[in-house]
C-alpha atoms as a PDB file:
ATOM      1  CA  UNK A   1      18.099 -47.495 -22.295  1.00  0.00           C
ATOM      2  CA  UNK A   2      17.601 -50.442 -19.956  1.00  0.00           C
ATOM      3  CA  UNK A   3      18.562 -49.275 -16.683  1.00  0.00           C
ATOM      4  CA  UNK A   4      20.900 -51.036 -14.602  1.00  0.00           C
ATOM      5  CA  UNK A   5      22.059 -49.084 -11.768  1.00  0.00           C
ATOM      6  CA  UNK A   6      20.885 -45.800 -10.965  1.00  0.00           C
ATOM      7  CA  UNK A   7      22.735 -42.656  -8.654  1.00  0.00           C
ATOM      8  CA  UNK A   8      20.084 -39.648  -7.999  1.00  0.00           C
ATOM      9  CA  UNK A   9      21.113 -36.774  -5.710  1.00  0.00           C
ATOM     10  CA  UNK A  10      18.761 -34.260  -4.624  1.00  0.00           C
ATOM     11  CA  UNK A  11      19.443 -31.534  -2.576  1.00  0.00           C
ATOM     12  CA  UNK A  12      17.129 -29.076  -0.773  1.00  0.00           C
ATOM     13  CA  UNK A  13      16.745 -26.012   1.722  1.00  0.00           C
ATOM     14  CA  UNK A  14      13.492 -28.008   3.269  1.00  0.00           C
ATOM     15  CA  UNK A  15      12.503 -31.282   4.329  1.00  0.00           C
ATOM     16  CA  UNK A  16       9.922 -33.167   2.663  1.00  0.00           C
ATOM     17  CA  UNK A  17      11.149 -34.215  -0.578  1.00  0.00           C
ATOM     18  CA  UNK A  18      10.889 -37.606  -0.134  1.00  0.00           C
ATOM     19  CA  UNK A  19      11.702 -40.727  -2.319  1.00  0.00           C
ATOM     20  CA  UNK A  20       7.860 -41.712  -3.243  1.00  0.00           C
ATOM     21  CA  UNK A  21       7.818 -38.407  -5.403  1.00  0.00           C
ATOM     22  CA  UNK A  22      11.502 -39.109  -7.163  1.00  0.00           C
ATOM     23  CA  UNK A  23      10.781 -42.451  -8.317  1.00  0.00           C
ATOM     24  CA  UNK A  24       6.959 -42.431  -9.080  1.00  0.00           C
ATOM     25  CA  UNK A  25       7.712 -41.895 -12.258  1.00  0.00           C
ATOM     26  CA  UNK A  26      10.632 -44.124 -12.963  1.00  0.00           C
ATOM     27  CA  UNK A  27       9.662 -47.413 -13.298  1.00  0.00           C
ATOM     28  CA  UNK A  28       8.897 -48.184 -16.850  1.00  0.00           C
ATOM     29  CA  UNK A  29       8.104 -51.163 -19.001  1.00  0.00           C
ATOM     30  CA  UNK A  30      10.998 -53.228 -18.681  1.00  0.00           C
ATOM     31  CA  UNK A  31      12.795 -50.986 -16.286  1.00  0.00           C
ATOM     32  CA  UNK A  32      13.189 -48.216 -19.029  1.00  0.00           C
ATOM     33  CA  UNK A  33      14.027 -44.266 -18.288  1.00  0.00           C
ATOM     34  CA  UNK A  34      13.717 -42.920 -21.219  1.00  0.00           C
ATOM     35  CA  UNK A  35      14.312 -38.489 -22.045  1.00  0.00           C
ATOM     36  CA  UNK A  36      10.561 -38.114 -21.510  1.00  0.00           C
ATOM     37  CA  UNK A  37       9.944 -40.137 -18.167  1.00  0.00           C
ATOM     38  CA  UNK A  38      13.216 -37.649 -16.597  1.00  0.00           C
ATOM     39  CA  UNK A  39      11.609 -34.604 -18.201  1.00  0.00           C
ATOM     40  CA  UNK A  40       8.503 -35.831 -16.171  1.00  0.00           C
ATOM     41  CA  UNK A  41      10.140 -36.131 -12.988  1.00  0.00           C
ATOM     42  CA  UNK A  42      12.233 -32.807 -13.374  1.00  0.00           C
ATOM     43  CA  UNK A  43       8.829 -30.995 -13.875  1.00  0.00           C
ATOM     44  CA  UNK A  44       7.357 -32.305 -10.683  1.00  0.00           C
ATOM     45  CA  UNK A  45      10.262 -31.655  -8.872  1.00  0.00           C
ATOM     46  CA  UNK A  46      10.467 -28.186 -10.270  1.00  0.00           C
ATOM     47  CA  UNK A  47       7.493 -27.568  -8.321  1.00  0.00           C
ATOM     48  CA  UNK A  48       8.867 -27.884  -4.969  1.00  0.00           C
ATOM     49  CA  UNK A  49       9.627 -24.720  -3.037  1.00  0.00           C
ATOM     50  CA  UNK A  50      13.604 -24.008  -2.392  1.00  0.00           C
ATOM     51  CA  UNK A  51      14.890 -26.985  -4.297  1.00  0.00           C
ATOM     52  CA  UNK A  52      18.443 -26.948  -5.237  1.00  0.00           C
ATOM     53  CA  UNK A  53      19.463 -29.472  -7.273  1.00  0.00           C
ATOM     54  CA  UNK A  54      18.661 -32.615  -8.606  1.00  0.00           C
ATOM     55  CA  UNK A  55      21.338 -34.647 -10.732  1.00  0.00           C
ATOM     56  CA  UNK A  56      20.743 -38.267 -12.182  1.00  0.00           C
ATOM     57  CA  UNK A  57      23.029 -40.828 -13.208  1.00  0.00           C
ATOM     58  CA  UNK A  58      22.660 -44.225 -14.588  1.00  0.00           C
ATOM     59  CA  UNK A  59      25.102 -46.582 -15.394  1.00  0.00           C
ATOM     60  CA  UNK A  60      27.822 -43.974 -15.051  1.00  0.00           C
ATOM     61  CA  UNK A  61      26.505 -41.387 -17.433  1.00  0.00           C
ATOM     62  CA  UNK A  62      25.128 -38.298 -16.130  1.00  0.00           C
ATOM     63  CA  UNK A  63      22.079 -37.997 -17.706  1.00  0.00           C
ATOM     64  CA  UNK A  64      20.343 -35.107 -15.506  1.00  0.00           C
ATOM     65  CA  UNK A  65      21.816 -32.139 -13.754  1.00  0.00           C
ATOM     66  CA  UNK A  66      19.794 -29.448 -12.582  1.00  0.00           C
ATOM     67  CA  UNK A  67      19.936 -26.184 -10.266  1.00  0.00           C
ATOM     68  CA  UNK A  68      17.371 -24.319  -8.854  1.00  0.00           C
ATOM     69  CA  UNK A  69      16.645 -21.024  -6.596  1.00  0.00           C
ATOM     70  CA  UNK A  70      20.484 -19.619  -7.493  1.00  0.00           C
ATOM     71  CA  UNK A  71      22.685 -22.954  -7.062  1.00  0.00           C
ATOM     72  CA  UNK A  72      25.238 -23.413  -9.524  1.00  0.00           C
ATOM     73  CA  UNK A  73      27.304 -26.804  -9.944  1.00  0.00           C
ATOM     74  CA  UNK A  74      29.546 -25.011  -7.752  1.00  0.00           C
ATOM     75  CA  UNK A  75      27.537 -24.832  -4.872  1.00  0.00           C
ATOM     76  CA  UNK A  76      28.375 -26.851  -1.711  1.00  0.00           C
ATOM     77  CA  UNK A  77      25.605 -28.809   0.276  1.00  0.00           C
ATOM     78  CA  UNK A  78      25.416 -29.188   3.323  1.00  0.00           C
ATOM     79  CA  UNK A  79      24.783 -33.065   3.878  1.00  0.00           C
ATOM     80  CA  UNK A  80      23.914 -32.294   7.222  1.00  0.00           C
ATOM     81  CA  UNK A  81      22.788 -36.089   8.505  1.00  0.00           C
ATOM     82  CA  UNK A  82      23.887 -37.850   5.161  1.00  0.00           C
ATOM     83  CA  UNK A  83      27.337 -37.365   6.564  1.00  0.00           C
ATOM     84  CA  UNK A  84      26.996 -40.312   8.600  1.00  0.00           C
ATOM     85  CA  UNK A  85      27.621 -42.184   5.280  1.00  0.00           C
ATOM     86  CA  UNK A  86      30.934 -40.692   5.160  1.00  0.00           C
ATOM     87  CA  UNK A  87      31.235 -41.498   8.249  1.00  0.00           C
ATOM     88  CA  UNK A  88      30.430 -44.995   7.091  1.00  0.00           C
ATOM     89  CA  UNK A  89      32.523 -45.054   4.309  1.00  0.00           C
ATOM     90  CA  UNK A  90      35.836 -43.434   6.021  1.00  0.00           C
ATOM     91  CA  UNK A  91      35.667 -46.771   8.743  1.00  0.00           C
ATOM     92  CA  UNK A  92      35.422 -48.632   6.444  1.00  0.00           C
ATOM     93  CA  UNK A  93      38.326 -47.753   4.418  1.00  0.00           C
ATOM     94  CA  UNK A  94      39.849 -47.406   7.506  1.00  0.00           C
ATOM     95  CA  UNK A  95      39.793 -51.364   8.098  1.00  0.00           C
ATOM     96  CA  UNK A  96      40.853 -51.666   4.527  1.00  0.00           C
ATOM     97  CA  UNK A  97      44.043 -49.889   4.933  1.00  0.00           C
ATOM     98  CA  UNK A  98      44.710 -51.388   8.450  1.00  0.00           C
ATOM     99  CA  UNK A  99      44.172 -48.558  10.362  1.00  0.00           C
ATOM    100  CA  UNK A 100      41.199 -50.097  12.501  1.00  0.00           C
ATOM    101  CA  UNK A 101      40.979 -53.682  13.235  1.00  0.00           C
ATOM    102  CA  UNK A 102      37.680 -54.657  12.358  1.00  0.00           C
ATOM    103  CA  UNK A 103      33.925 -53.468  13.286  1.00  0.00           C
ATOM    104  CA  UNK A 104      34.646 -55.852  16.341  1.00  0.00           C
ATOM    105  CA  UNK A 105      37.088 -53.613  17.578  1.00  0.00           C
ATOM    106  CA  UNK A 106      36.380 -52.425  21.407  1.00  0.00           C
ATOM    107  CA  UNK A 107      35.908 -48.476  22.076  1.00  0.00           C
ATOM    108  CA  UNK A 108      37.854 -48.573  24.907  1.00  0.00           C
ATOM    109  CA  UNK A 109      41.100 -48.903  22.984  1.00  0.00           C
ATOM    110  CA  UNK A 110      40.536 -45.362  21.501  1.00  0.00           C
ATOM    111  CA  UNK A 111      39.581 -43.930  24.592  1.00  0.00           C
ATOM    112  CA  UNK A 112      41.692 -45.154  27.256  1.00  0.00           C
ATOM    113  CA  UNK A 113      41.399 -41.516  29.376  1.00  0.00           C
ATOM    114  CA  UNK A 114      37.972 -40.935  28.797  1.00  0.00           C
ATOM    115  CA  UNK A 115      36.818 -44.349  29.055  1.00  0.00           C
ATOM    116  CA  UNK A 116      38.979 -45.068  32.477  1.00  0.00           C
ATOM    117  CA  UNK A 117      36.547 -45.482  35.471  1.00  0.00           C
ATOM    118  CA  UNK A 118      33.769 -46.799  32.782  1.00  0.00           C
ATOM    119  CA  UNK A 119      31.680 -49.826  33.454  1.00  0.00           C
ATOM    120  CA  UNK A 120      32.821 -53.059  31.497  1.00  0.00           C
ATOM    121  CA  UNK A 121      29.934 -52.755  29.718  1.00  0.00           C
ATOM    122  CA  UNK A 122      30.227 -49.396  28.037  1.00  0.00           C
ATOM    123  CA  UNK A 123      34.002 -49.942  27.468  1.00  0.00           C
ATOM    124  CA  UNK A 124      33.045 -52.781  25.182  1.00  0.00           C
ATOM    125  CA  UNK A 125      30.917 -51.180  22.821  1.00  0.00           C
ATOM    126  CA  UNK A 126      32.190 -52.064  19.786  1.00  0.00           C
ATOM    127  CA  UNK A 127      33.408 -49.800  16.504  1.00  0.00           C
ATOM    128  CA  UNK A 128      29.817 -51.762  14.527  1.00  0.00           C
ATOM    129  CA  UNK A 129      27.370 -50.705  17.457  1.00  0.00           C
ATOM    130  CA  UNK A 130      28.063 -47.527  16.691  1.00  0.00           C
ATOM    131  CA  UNK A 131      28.398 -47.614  12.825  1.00  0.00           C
ATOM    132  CA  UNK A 132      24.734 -49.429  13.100  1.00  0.00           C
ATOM    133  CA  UNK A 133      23.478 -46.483  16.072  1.00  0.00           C
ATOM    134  CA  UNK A 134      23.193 -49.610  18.172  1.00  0.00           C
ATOM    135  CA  UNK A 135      25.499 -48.163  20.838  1.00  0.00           C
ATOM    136  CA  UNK A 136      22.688 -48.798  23.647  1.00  0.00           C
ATOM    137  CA  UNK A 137      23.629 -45.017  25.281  1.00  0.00           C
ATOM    138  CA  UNK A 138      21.248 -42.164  25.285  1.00  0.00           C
ATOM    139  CA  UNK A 139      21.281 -40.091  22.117  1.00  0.00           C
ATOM    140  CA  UNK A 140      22.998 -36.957  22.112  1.00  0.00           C
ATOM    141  CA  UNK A 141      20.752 -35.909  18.910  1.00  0.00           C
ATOM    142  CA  UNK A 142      17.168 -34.114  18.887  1.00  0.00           C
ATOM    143  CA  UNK A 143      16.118 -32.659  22.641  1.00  0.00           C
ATOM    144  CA  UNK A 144      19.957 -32.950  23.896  1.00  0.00           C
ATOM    145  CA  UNK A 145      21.696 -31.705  20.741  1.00  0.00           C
ATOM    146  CA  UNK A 146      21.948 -28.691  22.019  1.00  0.00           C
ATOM    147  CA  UNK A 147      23.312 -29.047  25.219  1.00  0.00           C
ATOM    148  CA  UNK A 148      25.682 -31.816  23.615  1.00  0.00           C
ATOM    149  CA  UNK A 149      27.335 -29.105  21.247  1.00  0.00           C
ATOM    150  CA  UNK A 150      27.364 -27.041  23.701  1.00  0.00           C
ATOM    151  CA  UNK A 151      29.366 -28.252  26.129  1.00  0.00           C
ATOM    152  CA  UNK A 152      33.355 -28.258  26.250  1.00  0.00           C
ATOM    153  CA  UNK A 153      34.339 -31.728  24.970  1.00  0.00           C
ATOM    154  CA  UNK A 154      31.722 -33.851  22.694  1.00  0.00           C
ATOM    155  CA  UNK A 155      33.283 -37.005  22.877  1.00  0.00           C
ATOM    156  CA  UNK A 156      33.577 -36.944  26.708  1.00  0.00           C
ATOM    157  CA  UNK A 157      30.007 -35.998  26.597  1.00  0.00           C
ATOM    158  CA  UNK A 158      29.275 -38.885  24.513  1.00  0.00           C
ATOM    159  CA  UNK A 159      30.319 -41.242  26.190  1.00  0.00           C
ATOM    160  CA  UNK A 160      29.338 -40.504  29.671  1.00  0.00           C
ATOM    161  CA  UNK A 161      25.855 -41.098  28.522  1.00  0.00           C
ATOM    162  CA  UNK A 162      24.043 -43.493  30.255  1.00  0.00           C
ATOM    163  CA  UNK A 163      22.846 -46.686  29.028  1.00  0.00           C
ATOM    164  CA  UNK A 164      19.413 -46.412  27.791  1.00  0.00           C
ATOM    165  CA  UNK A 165      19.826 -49.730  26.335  1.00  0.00           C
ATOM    166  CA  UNK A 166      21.918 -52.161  25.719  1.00  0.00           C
ATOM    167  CA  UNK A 167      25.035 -52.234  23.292  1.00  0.00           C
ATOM    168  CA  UNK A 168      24.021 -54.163  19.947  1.00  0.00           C
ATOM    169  CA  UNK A 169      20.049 -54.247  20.649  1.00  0.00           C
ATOM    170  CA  UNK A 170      17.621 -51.725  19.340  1.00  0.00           C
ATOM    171  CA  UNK A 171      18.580 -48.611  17.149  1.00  0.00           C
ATOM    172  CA  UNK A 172      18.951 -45.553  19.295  1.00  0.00           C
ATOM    173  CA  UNK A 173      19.979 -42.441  16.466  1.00  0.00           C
ATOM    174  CA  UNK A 174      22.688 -40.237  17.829  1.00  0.00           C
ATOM    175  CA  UNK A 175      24.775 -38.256  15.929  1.00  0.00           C
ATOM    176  CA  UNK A 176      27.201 -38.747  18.943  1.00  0.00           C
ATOM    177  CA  UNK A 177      27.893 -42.515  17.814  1.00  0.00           C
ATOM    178  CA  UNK A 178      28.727 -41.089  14.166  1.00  0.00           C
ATOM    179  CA  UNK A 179      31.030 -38.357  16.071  1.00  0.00           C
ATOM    180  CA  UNK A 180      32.844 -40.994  18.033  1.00  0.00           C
ATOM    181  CA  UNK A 181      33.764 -42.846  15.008  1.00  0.00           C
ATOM    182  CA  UNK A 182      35.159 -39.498  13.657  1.00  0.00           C
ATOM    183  CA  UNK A 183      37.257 -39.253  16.966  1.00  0.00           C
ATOM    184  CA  UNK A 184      38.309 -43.083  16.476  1.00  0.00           C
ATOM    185  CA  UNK A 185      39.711 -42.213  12.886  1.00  0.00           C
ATOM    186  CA  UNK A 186      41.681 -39.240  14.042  1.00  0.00           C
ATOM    187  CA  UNK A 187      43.422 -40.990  16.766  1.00  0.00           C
ATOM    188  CA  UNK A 188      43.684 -44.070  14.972  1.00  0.00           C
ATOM    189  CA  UNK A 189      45.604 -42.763  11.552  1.00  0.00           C
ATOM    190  CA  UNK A 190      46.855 -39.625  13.649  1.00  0.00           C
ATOM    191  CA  UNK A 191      45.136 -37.593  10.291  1.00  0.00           C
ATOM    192  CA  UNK A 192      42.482 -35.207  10.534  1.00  0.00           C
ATOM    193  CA  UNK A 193      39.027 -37.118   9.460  1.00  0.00           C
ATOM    194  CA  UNK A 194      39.138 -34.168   6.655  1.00  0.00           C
ATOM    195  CA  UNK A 195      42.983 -35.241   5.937  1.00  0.00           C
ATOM    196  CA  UNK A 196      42.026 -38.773   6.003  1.00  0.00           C
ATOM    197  CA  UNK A 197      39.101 -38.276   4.028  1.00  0.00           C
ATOM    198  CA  UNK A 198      40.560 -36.012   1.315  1.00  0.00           C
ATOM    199  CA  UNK A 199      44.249 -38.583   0.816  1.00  0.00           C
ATOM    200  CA  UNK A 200      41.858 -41.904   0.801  1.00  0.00           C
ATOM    201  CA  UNK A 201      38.279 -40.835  -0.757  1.00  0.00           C
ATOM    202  CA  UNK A 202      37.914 -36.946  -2.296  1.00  0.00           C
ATOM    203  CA  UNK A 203      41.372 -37.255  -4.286  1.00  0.00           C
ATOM    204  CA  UNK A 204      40.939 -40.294  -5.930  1.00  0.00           C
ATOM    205  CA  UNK A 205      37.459 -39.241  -6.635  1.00  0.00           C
ATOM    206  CA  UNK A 206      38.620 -36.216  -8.135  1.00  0.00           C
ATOM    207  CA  UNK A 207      37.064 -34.224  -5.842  1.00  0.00           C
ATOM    208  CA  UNK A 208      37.938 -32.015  -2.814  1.00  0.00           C
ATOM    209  CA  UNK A 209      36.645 -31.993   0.732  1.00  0.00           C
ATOM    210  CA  UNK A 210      35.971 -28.646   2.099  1.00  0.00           C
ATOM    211  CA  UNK A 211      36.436 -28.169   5.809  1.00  0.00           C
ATOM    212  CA  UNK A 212      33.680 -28.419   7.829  1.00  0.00           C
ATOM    213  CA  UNK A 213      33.050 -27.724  11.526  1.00  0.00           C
ATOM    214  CA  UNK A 214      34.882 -29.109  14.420  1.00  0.00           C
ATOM    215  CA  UNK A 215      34.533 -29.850  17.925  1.00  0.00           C
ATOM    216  CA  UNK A 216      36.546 -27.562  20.850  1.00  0.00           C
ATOM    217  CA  UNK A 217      39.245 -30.621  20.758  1.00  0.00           C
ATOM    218  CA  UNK A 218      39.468 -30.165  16.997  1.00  0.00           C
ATOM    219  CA  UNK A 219      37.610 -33.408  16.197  1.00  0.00           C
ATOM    220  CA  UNK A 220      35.736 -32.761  12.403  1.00  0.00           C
ATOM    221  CA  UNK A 221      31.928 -33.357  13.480  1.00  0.00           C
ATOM    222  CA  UNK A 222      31.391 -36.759  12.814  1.00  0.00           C
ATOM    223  CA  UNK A 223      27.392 -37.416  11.265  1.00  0.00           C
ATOM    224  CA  UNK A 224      26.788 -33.909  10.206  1.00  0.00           C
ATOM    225  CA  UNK A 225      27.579 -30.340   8.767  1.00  0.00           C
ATOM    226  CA  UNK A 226      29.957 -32.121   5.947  1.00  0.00           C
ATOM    227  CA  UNK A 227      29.907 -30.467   2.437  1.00  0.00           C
ATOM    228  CA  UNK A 228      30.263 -31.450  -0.753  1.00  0.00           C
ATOM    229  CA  UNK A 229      29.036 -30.516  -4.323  1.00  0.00           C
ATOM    230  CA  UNK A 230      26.049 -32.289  -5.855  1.00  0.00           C
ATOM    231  CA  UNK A 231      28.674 -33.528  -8.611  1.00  0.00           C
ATOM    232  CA  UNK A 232      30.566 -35.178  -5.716  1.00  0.00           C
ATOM    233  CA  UNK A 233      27.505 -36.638  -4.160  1.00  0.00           C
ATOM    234  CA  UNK A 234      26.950 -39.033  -7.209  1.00  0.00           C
ATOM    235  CA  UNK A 235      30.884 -39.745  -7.552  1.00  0.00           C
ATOM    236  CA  UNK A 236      30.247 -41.457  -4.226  1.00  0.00           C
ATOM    237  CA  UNK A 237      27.200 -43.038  -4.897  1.00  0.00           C
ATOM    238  CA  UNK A 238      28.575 -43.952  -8.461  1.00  0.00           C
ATOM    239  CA  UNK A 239      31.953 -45.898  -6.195  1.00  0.00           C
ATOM    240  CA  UNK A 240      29.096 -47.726  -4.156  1.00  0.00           C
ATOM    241  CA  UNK A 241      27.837 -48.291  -7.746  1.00  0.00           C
ATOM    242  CA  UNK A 242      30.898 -49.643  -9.427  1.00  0.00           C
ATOM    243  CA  UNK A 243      31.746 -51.922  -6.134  1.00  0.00           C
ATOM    244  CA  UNK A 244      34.115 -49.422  -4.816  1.00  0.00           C
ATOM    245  CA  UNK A 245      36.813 -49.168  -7.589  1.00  0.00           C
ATOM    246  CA  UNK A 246      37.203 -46.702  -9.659  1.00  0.00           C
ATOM    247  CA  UNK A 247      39.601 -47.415 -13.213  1.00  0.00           C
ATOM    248  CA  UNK A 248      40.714 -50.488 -11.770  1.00  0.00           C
ATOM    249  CA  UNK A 249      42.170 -48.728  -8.141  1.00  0.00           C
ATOM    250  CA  UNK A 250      40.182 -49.656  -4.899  1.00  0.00           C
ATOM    251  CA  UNK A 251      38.894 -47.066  -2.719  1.00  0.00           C
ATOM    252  CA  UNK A 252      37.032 -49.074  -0.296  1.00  0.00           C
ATOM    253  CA  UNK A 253      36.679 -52.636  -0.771  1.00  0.00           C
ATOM    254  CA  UNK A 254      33.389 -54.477  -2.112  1.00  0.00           C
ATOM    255  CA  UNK A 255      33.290 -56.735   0.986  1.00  0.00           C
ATOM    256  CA  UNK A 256      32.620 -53.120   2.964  1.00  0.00           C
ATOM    257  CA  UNK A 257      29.687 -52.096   0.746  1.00  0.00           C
ATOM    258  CA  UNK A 258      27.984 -55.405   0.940  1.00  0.00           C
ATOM    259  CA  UNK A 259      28.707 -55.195   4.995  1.00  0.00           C
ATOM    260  CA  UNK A 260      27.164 -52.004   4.920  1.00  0.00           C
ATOM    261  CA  UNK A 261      24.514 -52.435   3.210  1.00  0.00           C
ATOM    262  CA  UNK A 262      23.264 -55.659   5.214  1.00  0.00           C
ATOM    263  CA  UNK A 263      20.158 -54.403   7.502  1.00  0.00           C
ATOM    264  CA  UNK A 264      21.544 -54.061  11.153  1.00  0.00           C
ATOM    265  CA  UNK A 265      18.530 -52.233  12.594  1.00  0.00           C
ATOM    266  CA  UNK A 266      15.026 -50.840  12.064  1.00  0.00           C
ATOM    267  CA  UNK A 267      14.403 -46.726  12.987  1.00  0.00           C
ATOM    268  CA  UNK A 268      11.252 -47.525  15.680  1.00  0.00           C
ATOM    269  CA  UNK A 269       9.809 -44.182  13.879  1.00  0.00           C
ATOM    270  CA  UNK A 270       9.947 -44.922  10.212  1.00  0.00           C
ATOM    271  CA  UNK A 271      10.250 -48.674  10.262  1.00  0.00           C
ATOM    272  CA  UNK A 272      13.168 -48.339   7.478  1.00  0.00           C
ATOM    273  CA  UNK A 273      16.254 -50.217   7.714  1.00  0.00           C
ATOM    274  CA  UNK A 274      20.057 -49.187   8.314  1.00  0.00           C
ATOM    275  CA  UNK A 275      22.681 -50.866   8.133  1.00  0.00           C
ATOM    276  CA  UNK A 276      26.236 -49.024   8.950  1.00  0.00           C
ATOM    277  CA  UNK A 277      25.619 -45.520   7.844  1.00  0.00           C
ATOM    278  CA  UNK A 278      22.478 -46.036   4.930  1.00  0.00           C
ATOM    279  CA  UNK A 279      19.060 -46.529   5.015  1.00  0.00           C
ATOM    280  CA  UNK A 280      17.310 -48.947   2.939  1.00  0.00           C
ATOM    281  CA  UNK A 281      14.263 -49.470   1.402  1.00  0.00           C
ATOM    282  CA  UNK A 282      12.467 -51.232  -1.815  1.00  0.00           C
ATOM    283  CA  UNK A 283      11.175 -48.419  -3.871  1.00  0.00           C
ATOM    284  CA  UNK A 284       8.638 -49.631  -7.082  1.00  0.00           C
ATOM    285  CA  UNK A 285      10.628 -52.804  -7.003  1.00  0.00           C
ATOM    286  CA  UNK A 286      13.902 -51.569  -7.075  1.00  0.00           C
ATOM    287  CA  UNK A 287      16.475 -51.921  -4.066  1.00  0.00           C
ATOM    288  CA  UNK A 288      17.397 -48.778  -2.957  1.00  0.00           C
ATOM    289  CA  UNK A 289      20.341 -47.536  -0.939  1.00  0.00           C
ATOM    290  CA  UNK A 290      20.645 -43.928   0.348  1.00  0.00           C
ATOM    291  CA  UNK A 291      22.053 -41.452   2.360  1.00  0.00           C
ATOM    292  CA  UNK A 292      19.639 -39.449   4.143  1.00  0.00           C
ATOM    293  CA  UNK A 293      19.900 -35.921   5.719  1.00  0.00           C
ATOM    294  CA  UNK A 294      17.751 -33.008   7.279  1.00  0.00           C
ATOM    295  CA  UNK A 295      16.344 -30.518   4.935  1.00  0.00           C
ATOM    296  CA  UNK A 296      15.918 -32.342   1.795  1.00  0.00           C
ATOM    297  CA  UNK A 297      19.756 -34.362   1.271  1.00  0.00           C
ATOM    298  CA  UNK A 298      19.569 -37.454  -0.444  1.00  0.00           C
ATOM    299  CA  UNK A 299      22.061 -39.769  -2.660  1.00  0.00           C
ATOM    300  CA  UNK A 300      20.306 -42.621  -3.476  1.00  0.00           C
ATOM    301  CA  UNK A 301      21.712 -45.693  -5.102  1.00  0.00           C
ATOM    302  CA  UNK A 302      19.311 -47.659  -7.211  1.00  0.00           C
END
């Protein structure tokens, strides 16, 4: 089978599992997978401790699905930073249906109370600063997670960071930028972001959108903790896939995916790209597009 388009999911308990080992196999004469080349793959991935699944799907077919260490196709993952693609994914829809403006859109318009005795400056980050973790304030994510979701209100906590940088320059990851565009999507369809998410993505997907954790306010947490099956992870990367239609109905427009997938930033740490909400990368010649979370979460779009 000549391969066109690829989705592979992998989920895992550990970190470590890394794209190098999924695809060193996969690039074949012509750009061929054939049953043995898979079987390969499976075998070396059977050999990583607390693996739970790996499923592979080209050109719409599922062609791989695997469990390991007591996961069932049942079993929910936790996407734990991967959920920043939501994230991604939800704006953008968002815009499609009118609910946001545009990824020009000021903060300031969603936060009128908390944003009231801000500078100019931080009241003018914009709706794509964040989507690309470009936001220029200090990250609420690794040595302050902790007091972040600890404290009694994460989006005021947010955004009374201070300015570490400034808005639309270097790539600062904080899972409180990703959070803040969960806030903007509650208060700008007056839904839940799991409401939102499960009338505009999940159902017409065919697939549901378990609740996940929320902030004291109520806010779902924006860029983390979401679940989902494995089978659900390629469904989404299968609609990135297809151009964001699925049997002829548009779930998020193709002008969004090829926004998205435009580098915005490099990480300083890994020197990979991101655009709003995906990493990027050119693995054995292919382009590759993927979600990316702690512990082993992965959909990749080849």
């Amino acid at each position: 089978m000549s391969v066109r388009v690829m989705v592979l999911v992998v989920t895992a308990a550990i970190a470590g599992i890394g794209p190098n080992v999924l695809l060193s196999s996969a690039h074949a004469a012509e750009r061929e997978l054939d049953a043995d080349r898979r079987n390969a793959i499976v075998a070396q991935l059977t050999e990583l401790p607390r693996l739970r699944s790996l499923l592979v799907s080209i050109d719409g077919d599922l062609v791989e699905e695997h469990y390991f260490n007591g996961a069932t196709a049942r079993s929910l993952a936790n996407l734990k930073s991967a959920s920043k693609t939501l994230m991604s994914i939800l704006v953008g829809i968002g815009i499609d249906r009118g609910y946001l403006d545009d990824v020009d859109q000021t903060i300031d318009a969603f936060f009128p109370e908390e944003l009231a005795e801000a500078s100019a400056l931080k009241r003018g980050i914009t709706i794509e600063d964040l989507l690309s973790m470009r936001s220029g304030l200090e990250t609420t994510s690794n040595r302050n997670y902790g007091r972040w979701v600890l404290s009694r209100n994460w989006v005021a906590h947010a955004l009374s960071r201070p300015f570490v940088g400034k808005p639309g320059g270097q790539m600062i990851y904080s899972t409180g930028s990703t959070h803040l565009l969960s806030a903007i999507i509650t208060r700008a369809t007056g839904m839940t972001t799991r409401e939102f998410g499960q009338r505009y993505l999940a159902r017409p997907l065919g697939v549901s959108l378990p609740a996940w954790p929320q902030d004291p306010q109520g806010i779902y947490f924006g860029g983390n903790d979401m679940l989902l099956t494995p089978r659900a992870m390629v469904k989404v990367g299968e609609l990135y896939l297809a151009g964001g239609s699925i049997d002829g109905f548009e779930v998020v427009s193709s002008r969004w995916i090829r926004e998205s997938w435009i580098p915005r930033t490099v990480s300083r740490y890994s020197r990979r790209q991101y655009g709003y909400g995906w990493w990027m990368r050119v693995l054995n010649g292919f382009p590759t597009y993927y979600a990316w979370g702690y512990g082993g979460q992965f959909i990749y779009v080849i």
